[in-house]
C-alpha atoms as a PDB file:
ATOM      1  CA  UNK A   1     -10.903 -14.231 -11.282  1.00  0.00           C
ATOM      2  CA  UNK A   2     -12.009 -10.491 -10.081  1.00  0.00           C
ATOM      3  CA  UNK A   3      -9.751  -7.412 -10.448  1.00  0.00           C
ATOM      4  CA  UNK A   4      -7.787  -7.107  -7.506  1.00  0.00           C
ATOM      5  CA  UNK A   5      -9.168  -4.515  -5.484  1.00  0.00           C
ATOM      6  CA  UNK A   6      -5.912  -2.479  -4.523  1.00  0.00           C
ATOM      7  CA  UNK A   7      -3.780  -2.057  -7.359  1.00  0.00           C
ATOM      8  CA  UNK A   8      -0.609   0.086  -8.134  1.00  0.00           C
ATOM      9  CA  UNK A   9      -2.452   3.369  -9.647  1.00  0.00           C
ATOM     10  CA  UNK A  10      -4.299   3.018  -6.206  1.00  0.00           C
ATOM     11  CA  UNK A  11      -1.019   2.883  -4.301  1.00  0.00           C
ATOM     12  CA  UNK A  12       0.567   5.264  -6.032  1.00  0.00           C
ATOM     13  CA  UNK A  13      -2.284   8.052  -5.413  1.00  0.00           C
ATOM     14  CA  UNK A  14      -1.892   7.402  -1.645  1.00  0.00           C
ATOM     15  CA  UNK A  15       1.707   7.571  -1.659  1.00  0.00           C
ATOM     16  CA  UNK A  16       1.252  10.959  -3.316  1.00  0.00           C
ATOM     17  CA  UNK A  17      -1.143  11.855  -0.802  1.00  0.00           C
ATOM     18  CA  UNK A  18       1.454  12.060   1.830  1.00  0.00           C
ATOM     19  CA  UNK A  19       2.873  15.744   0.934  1.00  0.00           C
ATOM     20  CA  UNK A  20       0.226  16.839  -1.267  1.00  0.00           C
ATOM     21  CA  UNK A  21       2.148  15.836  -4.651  1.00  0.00           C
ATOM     22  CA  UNK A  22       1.428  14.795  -8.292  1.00  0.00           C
ATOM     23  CA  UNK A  23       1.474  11.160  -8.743  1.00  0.00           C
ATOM     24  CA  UNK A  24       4.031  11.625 -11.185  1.00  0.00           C
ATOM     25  CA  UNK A  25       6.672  12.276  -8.426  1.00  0.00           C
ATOM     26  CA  UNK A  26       6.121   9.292  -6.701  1.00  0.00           C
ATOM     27  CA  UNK A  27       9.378   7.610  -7.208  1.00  0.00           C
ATOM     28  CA  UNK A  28       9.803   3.445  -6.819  1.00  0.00           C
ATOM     29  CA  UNK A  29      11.477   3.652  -3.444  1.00  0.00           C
ATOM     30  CA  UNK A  30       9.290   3.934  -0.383  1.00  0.00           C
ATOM     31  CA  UNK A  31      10.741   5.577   3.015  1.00  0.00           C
ATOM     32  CA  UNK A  32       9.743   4.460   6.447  1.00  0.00           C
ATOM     33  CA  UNK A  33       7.360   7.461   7.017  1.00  0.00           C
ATOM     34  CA  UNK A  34       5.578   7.244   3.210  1.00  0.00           C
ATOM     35  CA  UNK A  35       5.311   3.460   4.465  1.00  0.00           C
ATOM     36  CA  UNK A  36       3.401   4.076   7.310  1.00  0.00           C
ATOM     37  CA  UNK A  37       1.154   6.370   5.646  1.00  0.00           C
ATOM     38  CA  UNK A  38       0.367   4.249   3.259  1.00  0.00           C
ATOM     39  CA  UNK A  39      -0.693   1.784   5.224  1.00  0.00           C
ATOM     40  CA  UNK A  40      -2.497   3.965   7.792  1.00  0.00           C
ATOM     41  CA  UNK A  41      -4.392   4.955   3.904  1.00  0.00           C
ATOM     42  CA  UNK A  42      -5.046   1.459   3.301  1.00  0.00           C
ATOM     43  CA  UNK A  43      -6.413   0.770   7.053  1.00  0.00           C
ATOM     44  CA  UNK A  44      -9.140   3.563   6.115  1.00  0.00           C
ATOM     45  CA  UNK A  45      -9.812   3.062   2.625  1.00  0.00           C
ATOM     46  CA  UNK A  46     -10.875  -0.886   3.319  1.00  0.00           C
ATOM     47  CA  UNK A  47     -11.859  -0.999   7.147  1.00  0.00           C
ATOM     48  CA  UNK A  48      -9.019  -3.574   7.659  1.00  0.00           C
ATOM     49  CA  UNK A  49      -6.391  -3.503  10.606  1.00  0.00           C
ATOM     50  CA  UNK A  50      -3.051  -4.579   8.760  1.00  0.00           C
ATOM     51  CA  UNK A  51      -0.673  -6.614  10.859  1.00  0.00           C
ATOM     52  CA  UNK A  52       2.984  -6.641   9.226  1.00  0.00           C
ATOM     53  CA  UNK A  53       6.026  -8.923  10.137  1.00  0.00           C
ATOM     54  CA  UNK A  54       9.493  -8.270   9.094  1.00  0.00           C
ATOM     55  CA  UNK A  55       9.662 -10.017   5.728  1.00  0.00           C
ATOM     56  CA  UNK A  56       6.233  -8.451   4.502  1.00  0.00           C
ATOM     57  CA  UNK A  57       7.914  -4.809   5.912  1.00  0.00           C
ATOM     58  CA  UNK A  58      10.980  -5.598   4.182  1.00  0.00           C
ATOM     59  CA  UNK A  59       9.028  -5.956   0.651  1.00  0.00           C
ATOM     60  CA  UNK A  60       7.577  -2.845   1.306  1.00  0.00           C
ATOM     61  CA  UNK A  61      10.429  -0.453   0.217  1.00  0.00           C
ATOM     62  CA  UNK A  62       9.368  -0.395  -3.369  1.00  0.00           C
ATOM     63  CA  UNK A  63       5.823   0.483  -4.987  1.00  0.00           C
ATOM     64  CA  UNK A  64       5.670  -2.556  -6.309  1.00  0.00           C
ATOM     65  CA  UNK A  65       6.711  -4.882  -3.298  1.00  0.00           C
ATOM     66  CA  UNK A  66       3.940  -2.577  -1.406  1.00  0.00           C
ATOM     67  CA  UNK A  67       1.840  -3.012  -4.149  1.00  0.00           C
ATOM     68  CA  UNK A  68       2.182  -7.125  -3.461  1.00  0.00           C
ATOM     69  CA  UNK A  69       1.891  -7.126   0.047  1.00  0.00           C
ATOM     70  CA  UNK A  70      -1.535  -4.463   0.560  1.00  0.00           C
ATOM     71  CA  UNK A  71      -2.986  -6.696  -1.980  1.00  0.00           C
ATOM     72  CA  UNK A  72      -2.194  -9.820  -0.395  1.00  0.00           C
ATOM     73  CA  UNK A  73      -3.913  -8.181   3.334  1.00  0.00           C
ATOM     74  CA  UNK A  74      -6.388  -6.663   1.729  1.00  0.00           C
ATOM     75  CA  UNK A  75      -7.276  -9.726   0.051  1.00  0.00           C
ATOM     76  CA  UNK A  76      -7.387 -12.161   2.496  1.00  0.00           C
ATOM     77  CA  UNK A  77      -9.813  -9.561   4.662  1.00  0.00           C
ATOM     78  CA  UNK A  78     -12.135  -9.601   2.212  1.00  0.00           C
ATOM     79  CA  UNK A  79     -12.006 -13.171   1.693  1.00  0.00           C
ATOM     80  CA  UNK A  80     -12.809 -13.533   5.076  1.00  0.00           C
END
């Protein structure tokens, strides 16, 4: 099986895109405007339009859970 090709490092850099900071102030909690940054990142890092329902947004609060779900979409695109 192939590395995944979003992973947290990668999350975490885009998160600390949003404001100009050092990854090492990204904290594990994820507000509604990092969110949406993130995902606009992810959108123009892979070329991928990312449709969310409520369950997948709820996941998303954390690094991690976004770490899950982007991998999941980003996946499946490629897959395709």
């Amino acid at each position: 099986m192939s590395e995944p090709a979003l992973d947290r490092k990668d999350v975490v850099a885009m998160v600390a895109s949003f404001g100009d900071r050092p990854v090492d102030e990204v904290g594990e909690r994820i507000d509604s405007i990092q969110l949406a940054w993130l995902v606009h990142q992810v959108e123009q890092r892979y070329g991928v339009q990312i449709e969310l329902d409520d369950a997948q947004f709820g996941r998303m609060s954390t690094i991690t859970g976004a770490v899950d779900v982007l991998r999941e979409k980003v996946m499946v695109v490629e897959d395709a």
